[in-house]
Protein backbone atom coordinates (compact mmCIF):
# COMPACT_ATOMS: atom_id res chain seq x y z
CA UNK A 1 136.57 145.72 70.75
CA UNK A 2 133.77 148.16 71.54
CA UNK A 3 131.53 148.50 68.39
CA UNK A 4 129.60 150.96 70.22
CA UNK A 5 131.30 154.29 69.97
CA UNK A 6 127.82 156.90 70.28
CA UNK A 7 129.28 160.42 70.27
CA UNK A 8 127.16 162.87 70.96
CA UNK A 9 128.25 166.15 69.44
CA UNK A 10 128.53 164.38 66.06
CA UNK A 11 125.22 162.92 66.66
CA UNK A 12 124.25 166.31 67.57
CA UNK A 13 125.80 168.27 64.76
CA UNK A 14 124.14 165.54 62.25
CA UNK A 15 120.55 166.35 63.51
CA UNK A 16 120.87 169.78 63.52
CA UNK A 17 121.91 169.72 60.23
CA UNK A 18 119.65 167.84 58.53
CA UNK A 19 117.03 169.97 60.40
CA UNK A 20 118.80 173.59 59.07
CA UNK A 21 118.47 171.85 55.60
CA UNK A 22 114.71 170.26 55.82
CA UNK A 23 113.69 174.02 57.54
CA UNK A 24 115.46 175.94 54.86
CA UNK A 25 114.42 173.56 52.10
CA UNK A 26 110.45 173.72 53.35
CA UNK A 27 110.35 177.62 54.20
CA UNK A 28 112.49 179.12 51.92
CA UNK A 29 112.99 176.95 48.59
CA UNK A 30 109.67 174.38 47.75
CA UNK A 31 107.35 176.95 45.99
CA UNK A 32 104.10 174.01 47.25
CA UNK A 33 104.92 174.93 50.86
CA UNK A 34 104.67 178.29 50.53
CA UNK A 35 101.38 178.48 53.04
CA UNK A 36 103.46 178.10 56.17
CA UNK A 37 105.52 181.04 57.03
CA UNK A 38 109.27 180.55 57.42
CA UNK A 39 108.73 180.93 61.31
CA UNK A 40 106.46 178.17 61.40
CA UNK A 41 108.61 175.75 59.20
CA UNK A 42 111.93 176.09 61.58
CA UNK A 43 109.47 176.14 64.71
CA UNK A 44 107.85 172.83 63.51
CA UNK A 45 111.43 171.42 62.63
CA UNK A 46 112.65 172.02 65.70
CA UNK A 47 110.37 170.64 67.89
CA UNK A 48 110.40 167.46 65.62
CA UNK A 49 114.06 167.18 65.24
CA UNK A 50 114.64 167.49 69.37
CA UNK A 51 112.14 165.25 69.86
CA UNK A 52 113.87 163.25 67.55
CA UNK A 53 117.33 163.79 68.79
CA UNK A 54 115.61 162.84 72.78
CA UNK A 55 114.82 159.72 71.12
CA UNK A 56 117.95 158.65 69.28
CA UNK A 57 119.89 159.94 72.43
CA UNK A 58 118.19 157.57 74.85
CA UNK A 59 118.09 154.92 72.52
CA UNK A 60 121.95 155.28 72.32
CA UNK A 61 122.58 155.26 75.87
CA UNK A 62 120.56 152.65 76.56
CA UNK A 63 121.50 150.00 74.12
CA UNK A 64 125.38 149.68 75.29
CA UNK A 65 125.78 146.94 73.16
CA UNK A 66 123.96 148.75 70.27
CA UNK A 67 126.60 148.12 66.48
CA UNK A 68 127.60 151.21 64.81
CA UNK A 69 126.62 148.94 61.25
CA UNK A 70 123.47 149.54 62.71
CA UNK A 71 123.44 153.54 62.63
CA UNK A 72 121.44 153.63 59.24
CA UNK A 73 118.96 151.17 60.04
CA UNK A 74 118.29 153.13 63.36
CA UNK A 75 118.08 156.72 62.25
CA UNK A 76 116.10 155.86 58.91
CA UNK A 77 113.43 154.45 60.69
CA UNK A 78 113.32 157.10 63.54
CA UNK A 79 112.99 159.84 60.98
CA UNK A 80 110.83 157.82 58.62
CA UNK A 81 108.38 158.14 62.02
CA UNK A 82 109.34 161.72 62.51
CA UNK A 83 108.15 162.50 58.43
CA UNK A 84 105.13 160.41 58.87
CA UNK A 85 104.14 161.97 61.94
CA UNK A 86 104.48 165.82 61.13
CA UNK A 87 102.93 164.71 57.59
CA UNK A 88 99.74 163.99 59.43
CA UNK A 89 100.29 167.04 61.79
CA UNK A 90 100.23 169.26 58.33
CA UNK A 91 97.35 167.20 56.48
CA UNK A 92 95.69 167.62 59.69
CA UNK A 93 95.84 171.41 60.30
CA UNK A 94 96.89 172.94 56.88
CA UNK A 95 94.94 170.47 54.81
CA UNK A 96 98.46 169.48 52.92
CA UNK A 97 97.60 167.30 49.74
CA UNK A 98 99.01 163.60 49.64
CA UNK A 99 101.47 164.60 47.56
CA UNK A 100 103.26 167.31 49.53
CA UNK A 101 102.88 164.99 52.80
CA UNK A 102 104.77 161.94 50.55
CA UNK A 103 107.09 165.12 49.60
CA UNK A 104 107.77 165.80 53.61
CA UNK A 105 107.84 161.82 54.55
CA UNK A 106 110.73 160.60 51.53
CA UNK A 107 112.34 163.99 52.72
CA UNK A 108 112.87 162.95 56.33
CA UNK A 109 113.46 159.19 55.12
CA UNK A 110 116.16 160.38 52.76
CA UNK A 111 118.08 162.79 55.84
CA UNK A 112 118.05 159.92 57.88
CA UNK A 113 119.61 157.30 55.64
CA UNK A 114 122.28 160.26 54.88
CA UNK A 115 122.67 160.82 58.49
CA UNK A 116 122.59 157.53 59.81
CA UNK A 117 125.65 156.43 56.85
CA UNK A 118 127.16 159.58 58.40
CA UNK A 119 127.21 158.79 61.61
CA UNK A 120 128.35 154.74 61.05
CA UNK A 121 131.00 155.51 59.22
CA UNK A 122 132.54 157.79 61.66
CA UNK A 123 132.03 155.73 64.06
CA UNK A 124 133.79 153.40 62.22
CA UNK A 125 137.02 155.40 62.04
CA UNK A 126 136.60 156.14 65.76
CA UNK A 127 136.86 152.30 66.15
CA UNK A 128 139.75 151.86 64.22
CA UNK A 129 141.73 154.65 65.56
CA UNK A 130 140.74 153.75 69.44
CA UNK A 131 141.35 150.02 68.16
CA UNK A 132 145.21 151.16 67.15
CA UNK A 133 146.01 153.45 69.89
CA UNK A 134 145.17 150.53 72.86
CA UNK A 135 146.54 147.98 70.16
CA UNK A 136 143.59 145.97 70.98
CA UNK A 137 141.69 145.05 67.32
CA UNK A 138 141.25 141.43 66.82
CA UNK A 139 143.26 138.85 65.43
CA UNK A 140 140.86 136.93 64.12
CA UNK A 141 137.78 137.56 61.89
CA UNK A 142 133.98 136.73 64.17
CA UNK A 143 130.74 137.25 63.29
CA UNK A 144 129.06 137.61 60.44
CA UNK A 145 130.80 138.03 57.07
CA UNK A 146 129.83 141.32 55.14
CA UNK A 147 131.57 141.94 51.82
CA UNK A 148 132.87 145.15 51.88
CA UNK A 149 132.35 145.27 47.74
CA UNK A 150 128.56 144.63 48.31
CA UNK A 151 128.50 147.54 51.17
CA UNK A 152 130.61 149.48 48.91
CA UNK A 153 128.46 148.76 45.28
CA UNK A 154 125.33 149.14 47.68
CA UNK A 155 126.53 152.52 49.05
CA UNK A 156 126.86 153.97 45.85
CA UNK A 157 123.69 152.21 44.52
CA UNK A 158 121.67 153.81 47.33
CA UNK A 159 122.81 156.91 46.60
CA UNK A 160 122.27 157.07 43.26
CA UNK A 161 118.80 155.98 43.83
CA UNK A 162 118.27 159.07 46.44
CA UNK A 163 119.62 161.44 44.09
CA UNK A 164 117.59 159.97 41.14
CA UNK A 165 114.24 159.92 43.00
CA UNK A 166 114.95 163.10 44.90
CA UNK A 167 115.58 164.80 41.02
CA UNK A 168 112.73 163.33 39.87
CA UNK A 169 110.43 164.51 42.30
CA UNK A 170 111.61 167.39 42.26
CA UNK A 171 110.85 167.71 38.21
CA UNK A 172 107.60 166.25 38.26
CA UNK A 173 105.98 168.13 41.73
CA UNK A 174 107.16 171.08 39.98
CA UNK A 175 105.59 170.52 36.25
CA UNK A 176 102.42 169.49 38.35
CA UNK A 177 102.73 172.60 40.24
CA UNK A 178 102.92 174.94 37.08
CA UNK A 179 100.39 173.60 35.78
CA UNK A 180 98.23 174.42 38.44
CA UNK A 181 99.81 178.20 39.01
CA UNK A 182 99.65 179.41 35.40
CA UNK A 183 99.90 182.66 36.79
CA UNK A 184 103.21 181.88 37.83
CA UNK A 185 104.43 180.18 35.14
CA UNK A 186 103.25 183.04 33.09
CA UNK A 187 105.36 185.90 34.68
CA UNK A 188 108.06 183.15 34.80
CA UNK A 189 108.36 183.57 38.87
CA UNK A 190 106.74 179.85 38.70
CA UNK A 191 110.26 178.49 36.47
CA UNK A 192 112.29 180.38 38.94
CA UNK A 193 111.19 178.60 42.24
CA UNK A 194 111.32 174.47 40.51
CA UNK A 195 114.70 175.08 38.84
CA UNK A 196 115.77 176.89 42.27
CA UNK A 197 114.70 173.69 44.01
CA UNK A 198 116.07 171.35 42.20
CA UNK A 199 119.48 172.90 42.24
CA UNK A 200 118.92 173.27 46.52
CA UNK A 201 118.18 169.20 45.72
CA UNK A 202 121.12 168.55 44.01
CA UNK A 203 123.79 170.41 46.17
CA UNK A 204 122.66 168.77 49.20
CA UNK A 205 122.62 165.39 47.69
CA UNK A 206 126.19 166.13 46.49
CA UNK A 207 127.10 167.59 49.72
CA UNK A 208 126.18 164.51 51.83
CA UNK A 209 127.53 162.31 48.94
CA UNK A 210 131.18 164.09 48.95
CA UNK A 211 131.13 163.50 52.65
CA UNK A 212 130.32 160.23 52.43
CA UNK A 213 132.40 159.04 50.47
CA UNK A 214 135.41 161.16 51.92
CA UNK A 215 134.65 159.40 55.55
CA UNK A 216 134.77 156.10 53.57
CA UNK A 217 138.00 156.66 52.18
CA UNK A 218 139.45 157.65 55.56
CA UNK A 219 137.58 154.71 57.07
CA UNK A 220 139.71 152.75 54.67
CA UNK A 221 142.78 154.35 54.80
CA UNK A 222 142.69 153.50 58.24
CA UNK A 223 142.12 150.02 58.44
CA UNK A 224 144.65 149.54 55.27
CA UNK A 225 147.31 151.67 57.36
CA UNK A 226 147.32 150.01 60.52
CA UNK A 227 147.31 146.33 58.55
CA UNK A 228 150.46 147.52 56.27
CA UNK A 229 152.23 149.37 59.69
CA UNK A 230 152.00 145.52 61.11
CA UNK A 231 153.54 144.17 58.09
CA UNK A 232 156.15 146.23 58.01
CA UNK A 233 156.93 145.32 61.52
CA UNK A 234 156.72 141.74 60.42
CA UNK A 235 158.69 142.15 57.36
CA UNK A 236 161.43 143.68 59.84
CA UNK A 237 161.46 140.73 62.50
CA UNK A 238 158.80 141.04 64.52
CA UNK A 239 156.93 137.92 63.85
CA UNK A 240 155.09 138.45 67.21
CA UNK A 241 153.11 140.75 65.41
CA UNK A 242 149.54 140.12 64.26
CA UNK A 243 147.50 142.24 61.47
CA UNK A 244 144.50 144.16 63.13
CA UNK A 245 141.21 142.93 62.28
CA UNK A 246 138.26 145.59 62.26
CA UNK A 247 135.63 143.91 60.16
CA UNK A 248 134.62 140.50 59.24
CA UNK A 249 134.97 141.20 55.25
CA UNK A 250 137.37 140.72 52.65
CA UNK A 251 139.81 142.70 53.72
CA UNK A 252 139.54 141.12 57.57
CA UNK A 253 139.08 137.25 55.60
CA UNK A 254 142.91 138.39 54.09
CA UNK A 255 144.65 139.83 57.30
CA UNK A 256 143.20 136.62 59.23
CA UNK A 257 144.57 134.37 57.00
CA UNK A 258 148.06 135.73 57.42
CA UNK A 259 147.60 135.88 61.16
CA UNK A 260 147.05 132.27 61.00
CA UNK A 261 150.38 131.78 58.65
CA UNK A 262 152.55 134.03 61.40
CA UNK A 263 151.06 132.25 63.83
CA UNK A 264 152.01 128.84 62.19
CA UNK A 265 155.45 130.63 61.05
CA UNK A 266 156.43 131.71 64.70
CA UNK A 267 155.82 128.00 66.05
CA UNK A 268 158.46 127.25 63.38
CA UNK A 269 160.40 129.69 64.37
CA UNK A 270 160.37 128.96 67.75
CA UNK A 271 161.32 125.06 67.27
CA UNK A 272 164.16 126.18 65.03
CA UNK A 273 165.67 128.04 67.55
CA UNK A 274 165.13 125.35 70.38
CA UNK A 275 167.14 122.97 67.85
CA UNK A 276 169.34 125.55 67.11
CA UNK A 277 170.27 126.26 71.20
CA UNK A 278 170.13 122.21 71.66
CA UNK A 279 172.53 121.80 69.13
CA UNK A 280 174.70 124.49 70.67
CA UNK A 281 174.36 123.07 74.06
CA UNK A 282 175.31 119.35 72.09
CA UNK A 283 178.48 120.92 70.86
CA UNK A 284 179.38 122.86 73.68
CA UNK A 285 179.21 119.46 75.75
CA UNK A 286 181.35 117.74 73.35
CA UNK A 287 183.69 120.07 73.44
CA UNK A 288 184.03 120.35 77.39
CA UNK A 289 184.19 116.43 77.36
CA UNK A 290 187.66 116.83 75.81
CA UNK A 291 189.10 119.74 77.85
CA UNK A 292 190.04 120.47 81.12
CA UNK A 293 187.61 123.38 81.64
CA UNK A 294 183.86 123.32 83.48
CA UNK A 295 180.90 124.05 81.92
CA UNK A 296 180.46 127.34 84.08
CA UNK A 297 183.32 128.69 82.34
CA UNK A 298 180.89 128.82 78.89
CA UNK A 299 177.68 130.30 80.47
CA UNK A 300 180.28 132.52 81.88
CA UNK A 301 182.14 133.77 78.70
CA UNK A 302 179.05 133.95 76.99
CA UNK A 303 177.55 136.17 79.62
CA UNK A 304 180.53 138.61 79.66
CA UNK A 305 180.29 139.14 75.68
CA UNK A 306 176.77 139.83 76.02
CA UNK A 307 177.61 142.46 78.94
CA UNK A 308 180.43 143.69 76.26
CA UNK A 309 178.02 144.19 73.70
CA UNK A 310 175.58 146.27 75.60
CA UNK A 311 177.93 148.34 76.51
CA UNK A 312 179.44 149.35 73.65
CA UNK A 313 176.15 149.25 71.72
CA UNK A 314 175.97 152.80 73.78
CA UNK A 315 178.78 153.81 71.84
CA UNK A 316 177.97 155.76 68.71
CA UNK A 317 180.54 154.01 66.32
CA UNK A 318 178.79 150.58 66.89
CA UNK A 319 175.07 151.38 67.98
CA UNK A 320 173.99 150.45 64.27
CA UNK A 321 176.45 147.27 64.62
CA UNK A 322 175.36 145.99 67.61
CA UNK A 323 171.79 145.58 67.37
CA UNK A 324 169.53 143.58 70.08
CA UNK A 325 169.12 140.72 67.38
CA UNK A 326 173.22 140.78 66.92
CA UNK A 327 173.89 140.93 70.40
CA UNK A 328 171.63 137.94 71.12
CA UNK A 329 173.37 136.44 68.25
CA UNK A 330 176.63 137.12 70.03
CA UNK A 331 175.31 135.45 73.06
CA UNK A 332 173.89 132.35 71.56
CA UNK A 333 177.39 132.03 69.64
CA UNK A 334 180.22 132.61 72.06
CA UNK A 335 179.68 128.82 73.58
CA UNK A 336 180.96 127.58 70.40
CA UNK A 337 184.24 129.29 70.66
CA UNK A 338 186.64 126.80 71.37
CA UNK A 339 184.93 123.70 68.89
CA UNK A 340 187.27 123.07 67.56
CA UNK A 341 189.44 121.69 70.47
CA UNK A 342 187.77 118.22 69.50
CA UNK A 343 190.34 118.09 66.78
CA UNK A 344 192.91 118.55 69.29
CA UNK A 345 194.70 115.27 70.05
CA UNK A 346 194.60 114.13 73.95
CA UNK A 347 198.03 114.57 74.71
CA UNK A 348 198.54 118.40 73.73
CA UNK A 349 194.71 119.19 75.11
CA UNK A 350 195.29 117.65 78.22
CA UNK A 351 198.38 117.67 78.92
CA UNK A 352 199.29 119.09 82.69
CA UNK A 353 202.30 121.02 82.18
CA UNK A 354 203.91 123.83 79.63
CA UNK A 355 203.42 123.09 76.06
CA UNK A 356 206.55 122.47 73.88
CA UNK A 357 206.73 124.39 70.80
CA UNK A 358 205.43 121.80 68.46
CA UNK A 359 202.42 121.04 70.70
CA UNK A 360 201.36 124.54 70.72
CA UNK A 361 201.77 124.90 67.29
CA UNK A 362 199.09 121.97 67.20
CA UNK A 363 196.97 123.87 70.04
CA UNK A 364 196.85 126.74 67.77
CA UNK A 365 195.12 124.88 64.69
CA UNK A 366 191.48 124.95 67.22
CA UNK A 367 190.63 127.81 65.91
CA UNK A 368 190.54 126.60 62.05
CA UNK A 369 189.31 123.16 62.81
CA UNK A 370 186.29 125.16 64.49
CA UNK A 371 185.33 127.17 61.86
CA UNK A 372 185.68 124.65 59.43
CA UNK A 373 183.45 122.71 60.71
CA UNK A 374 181.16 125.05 61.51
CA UNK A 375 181.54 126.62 57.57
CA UNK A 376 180.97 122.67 56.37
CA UNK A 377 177.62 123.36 58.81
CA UNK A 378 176.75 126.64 57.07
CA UNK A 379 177.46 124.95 53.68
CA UNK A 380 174.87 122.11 54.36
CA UNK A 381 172.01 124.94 55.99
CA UNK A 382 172.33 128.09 53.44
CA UNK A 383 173.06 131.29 54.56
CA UNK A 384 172.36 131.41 58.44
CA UNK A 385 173.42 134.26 60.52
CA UNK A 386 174.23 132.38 63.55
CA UNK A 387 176.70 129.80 61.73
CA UNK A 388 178.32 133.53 60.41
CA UNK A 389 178.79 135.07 63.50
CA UNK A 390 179.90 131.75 65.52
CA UNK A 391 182.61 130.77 62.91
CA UNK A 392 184.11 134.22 63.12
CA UNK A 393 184.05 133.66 66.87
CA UNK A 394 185.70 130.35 66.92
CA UNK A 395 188.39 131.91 63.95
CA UNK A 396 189.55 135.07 65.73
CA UNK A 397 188.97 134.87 69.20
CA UNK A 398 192.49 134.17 69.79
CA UNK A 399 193.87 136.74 67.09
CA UNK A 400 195.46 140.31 69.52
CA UNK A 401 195.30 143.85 68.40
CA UNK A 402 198.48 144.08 67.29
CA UNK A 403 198.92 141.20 65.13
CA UNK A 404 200.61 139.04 67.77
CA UNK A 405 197.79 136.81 68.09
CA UNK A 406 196.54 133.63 66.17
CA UNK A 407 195.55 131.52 63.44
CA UNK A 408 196.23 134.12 61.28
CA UNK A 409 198.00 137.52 62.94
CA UNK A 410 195.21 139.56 61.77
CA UNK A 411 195.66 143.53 62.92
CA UNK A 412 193.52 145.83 64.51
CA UNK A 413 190.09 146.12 63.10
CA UNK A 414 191.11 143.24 60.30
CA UNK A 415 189.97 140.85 63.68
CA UNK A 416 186.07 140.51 63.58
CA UNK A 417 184.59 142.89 66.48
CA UNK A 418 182.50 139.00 67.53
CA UNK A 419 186.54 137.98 67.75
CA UNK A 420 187.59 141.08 69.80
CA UNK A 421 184.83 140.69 72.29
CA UNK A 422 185.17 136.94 72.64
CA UNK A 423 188.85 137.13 72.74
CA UNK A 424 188.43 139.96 75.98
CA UNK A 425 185.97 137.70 77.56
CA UNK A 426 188.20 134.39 77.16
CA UNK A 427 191.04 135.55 78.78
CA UNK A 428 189.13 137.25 81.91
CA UNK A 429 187.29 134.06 82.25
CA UNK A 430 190.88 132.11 82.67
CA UNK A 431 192.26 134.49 84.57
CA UNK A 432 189.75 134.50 87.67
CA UNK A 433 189.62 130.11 87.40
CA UNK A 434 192.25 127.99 88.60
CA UNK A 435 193.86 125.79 86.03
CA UNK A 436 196.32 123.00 86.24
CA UNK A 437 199.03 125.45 85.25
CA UNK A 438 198.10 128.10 87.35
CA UNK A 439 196.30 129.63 90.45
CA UNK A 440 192.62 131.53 90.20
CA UNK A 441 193.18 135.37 90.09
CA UNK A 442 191.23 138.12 92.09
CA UNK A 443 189.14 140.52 90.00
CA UNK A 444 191.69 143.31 90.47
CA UNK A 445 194.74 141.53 89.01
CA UNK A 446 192.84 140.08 86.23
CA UNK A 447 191.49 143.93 85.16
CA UNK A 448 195.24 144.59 85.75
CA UNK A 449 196.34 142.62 83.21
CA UNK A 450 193.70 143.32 81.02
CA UNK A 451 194.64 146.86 81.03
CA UNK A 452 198.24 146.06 80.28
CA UNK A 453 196.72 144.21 77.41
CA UNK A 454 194.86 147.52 76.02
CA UNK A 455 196.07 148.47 72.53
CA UNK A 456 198.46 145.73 71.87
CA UNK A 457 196.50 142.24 72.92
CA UNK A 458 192.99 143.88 73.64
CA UNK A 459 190.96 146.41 71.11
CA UNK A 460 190.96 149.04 73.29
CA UNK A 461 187.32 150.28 72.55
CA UNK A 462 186.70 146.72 74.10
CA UNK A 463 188.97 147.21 77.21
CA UNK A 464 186.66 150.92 77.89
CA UNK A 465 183.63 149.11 77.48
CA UNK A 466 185.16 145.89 80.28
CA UNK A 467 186.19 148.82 82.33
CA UNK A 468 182.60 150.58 82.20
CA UNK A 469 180.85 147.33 83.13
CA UNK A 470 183.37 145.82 85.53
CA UNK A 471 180.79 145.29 88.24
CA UNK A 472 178.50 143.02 85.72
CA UNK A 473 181.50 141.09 85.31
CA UNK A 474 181.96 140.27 89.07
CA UNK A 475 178.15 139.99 89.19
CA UNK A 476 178.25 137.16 86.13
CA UNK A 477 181.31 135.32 88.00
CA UNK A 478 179.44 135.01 91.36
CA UNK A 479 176.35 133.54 89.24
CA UNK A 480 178.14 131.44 87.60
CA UNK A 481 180.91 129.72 89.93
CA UNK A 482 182.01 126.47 89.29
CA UNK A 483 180.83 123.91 91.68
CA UNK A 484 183.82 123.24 93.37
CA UNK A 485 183.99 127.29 94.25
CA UNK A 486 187.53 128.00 92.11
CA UNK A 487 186.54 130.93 90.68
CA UNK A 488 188.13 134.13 92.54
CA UNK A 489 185.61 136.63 91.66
């Protein structure tokens, strides 16, 4: 991340105001610098301050590399050498006692360490917020640490000590002043001008220490923001996501931490949900090894329920239903549809010709032997989504609209919508491969029947959605052929 962020304007704007408030404070409000005109005050503090801004400016452009935590350092000591500098300008020409000359040098010290803190800490917030826009802050902490309670309890220390010197100064110079103006301090003119400075002191101070601290605070807000909008993405699903890393302090030590537990959490993740499609793939096998159909005719079916999904995830009444995470649920699911035709005995599963009554009667129990097993899986693993949505799948992919269908004659939307897709996608698959009992159909006769099927063996919702995606049907059946090219598509 680029930790050098100079902006001029601000840089600019900084200068020039901490030279409006130096010139202002010198010509108009310290009663012991009342020998220069107000003319020559601003006239001196400009020259000095666009010197000084030459300097900085080059300095800035130079140093590419040049860290914004080094702002203070920088502009301290540049106008540390400005106050020394015109100090010995005015001790040279107007014969300025030590004391006014320390007055002008702790002056320029103290505007620098104000506008140096200034300047870092928006720079700071310009980091962050470029940082979050190209989504490009660290991951991990680097560099050296920095506690951001000793910056903070340092901050505030500092300024207290400004404002504490600066006040005291300002009360003693002035009591030494008095007492060599008795004049003034007679006609009361004298009490006027100290307790006029040291209010001028004390509003500035204020000034640049309300502005501080608000930049701070937004500096903070920030970085907080941007590390709680990533946990809320993570607390959502998104484990991919990391927390952004701007500093190497406490708050940076935290957020790298829990990178380093996502990071360990997602490799979980990811070699749960290897097992998890292995184990599919195990079962699926199994369950072809016992049944006349080819393993094509799974990557098929689960194909088309994806395609089924999509489409009617367009559709307002299931958009919130059929989420990308459900949908690849769906897909990961539908191989395990017909499981449970291992409990199936040999002679009704592969037998050749028509079923008698009492054999299909048996053919019909795959559907509860499936999810049985797959509910005594679920019982073993907790709660699991994919166990869920692949026992309803196996239950009711054979149940029809209108009650006709089976284990249990469920009705309309009684029958799981993971059923209704599966049961759409099932019955295309068959129609379009040649079985023992039966020839391979042609795309047309198989949307045919489908149709005929709308409202009393399909959900029709699910027959417009096959209808509106037709094409990636044929386009899943020509992927997916089985190898000894059966499949009319």
């Amino acid at each position: 991340m680029d930790s050098s962020r100079y902006n001029v304007g601000k840089t600019l704007l900084g200068y020039s105001l901490a030279c409006g408030l130096f010139g202002t404070y010198a010509g108009r409000v310290c009663p012991m610098l009342e020998t220069l005109t107000l003319a020559e005050v601003y006239s001196h503090c400009g020259v000095v301050f666009a010197v000084l801004f030459g300097v900085r400016h080059t300095i800035s452009r130079r140093l590419t590399s040049f860290n914004t935590t080094s702002f203070v350092l920088l502009d301290t000591i540049l106008f540390l050498v400005a106050g020394v500098l015109l100090a010995t300008y005015y001790n040279l020409n107007y014969q300025f006692t030590i004391d006014s000359n320390a007055k002008v040098v702790f002056g320029f010290c103290m505007f620098g360490f104000f506008t140096g803190l200034l300047l870092e800490l928006d720079a700071k917030i310009d980091n962050v917020r470029w940082a979050n826009a190209s989504e490009s802050s660290l991951t991990h902490s680097s560099g050296e640490r920095r506690s951001m309670v000793k910056q903070a309890i340092t901050l505030v220390v500092l300024m207290f000590i400004a404002l504490s010197v600066s006040l005291t100064m300002v009360g003693v110079k002035g009591v030494f002043w008095l007492e060599h103006n008795p004049a003034q301090l007679l006609d009361g003119s004298g009490k006027i001008s100290v307790i006029k400075e040291f209010l001028y002191v004390a509003v500035v101070l204020m000034g640049y220490g309300v502005s501080i601290m608000s930049l701070w605070r937004k500096w903070m807000s920030l970085v907080l923001d941007s590390q709680e909008l990533a946990l809320s993405k993570v607390t959502q699903g998104d484990i991919a996501q990391r927390l952004p890393i701007h500093n190497n302090d406490e708050i940076g030590a935290i957020a790298t931490m829990t990178n380093s537990m996502l990071d360990a959490l997602q490799q979980t993740q990811h070699e749960v949900t290897i097992t998890r499609d292995v184990a599919i793939v195990s079962l699926s096998a199994l369950a072809e090894s016992r049944d006349n159909e080819t393993g094509a005719h799974i990557l098929r079916t689960q194909e088309y329920v994806k395609a089924l999904a999509q489409q009617m995830a367009t559709y307002p009444k299931y958009s919130s239903k059929l989420t990308p995470d459900y949908i690849e649920l769906l897909h990961k699911s539908a191989p395990l549809h017909d499981i449970g035709k291992v409990g199936v005995p040999d002679s009704v599963l592969l037998k050749p010709g028509k079923l008698t009554p009492e054999e299909f009667e048996t053919m019909k129990q795959h559907p509860v032997i499936g999810a049985k097993a797959l509910s005594i899986a679920e019982s073993q693993m907790g709660s699991s989504s994919f166990l869920h949505v692949a026992k309803e799948i196996s239950l009711t992919h054979h149940e029809k609209w209108d009650g006709s269908g089976y284990p249990y004659g469920l009705t309309g939307e009684e029958i799981p919508l993971s059923g209704r897709l599966m049961a759409l996608a099932d019955v295309y698959d068959a129609l379009i491969s040649k079985r023992v009992y039966k020839p391979a159909f042609s795309h047309q006769k198989a949307c045919s029947i489908i149709v005929d099927g709308k409202g009393t063996h399909f959900d029709p919702e699910v027959v417009e959605a096959f209808l509106a995606a037709e094409n990636v049907f044929v386009d899943i059946a020509k992927q997916y052929q089985d190898n000894d090219q059966q499949t009319a598509a």
